[in-house]
Protein backbone atom coordinates (compact mmCIF):
# COMPACT_ATOMS: atom_id res chain seq x y z
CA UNK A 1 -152.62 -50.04 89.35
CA UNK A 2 -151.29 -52.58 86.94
CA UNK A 3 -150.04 -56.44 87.58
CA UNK A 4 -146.37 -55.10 87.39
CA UNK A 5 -146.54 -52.28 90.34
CA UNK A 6 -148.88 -54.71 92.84
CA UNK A 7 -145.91 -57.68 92.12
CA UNK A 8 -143.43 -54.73 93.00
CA UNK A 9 -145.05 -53.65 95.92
CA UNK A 10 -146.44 -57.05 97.44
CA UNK A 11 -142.89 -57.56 97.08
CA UNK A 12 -141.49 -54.31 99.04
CA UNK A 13 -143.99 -54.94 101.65
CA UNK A 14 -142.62 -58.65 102.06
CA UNK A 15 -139.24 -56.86 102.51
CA UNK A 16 -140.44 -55.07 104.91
CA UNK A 17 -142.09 -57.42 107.10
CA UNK A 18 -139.00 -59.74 106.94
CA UNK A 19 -136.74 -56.82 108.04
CA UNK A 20 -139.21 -55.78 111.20
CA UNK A 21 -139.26 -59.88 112.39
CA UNK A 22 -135.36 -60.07 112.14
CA UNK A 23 -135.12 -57.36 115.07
CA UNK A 24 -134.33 -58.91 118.20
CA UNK A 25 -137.22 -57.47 120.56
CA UNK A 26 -140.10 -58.61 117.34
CA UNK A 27 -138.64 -62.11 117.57
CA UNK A 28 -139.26 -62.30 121.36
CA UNK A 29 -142.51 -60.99 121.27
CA UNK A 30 -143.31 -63.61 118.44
CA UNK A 31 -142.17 -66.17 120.76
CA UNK A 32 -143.61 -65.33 123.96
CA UNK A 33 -147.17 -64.58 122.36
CA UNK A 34 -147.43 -66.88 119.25
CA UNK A 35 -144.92 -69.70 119.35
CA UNK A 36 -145.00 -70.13 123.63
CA UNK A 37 -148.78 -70.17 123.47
CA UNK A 38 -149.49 -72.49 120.92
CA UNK A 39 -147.15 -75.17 122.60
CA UNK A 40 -148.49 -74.94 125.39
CA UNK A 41 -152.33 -75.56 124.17
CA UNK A 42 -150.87 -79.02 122.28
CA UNK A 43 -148.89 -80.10 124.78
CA UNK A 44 -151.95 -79.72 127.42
CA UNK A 45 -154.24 -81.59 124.97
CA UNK A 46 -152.13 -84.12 124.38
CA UNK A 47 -150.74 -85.22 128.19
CA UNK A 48 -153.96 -87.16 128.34
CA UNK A 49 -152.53 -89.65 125.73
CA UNK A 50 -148.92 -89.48 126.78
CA UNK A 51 -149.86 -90.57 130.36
CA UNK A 52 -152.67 -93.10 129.22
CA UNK A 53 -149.10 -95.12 126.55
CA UNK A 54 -147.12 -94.51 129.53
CA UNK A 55 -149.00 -96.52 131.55
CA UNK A 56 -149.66 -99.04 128.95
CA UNK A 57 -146.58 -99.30 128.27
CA UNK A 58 -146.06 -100.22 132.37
CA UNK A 59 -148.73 -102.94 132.14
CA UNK A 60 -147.67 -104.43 129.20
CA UNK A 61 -144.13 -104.62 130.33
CA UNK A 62 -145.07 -106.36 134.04
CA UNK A 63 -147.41 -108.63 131.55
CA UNK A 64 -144.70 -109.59 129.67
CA UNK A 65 -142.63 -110.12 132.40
CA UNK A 66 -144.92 -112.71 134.72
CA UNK A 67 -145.76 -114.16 131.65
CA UNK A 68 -141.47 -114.93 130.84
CA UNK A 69 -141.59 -115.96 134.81
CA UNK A 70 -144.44 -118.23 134.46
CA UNK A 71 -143.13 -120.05 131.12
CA UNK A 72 -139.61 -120.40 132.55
CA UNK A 73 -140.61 -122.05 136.37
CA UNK A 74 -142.38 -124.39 134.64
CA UNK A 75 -140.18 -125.61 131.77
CA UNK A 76 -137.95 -127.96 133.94
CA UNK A 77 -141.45 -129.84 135.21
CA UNK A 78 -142.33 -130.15 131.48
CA UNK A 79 -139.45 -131.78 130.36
CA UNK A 80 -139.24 -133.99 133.47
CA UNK A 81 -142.92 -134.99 133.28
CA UNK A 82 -142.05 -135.96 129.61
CA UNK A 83 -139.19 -138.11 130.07
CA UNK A 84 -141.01 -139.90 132.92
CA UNK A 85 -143.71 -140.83 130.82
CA UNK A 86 -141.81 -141.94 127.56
CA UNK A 87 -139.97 -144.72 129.69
């Protein structure tokens, strides 16, 4: 078998298997056994992280926001305290 008739049929048998996955009923089955399954597995190893940044992202935002509450109730004492003392 020469380099010329294994390009030629590598190339048939590519063909081929393009043809078969194009049918309707070989594309379901590709994405109920391959495509389905493999989601599935990374989205169940990676829920873990998703919930832990979710509720990061919670305490960070509550943080934030007593922190904003904090600096703003006492911003009027600070400038009155201030004033008071300069005279």
């Amino acid at each position: 078998m020469n380099s010329v008739s294994k390009k030629e049929w590598i190339h048939t048998w590519i063909q081929k298997l393009i043809q078969s996955v194009q049918t309707d009923e070989n594309k379901k089955m590709i994405h109920v056994f391959l495509i389905d399954p493999i989601l599935n597995h990374i989205l169940e190893r990676l829920f873990p992280y998703v919930l832990i940044l979710c509720v990061l992202f919670v305490i960070l935002t509550i943080m934030i926001s007593v922190t904003l509450l904090i600096v703003f109730t006492r911003i009027p004492t600070v400038f009155s305290s201030a004033s008071s003392n300069t005279i």
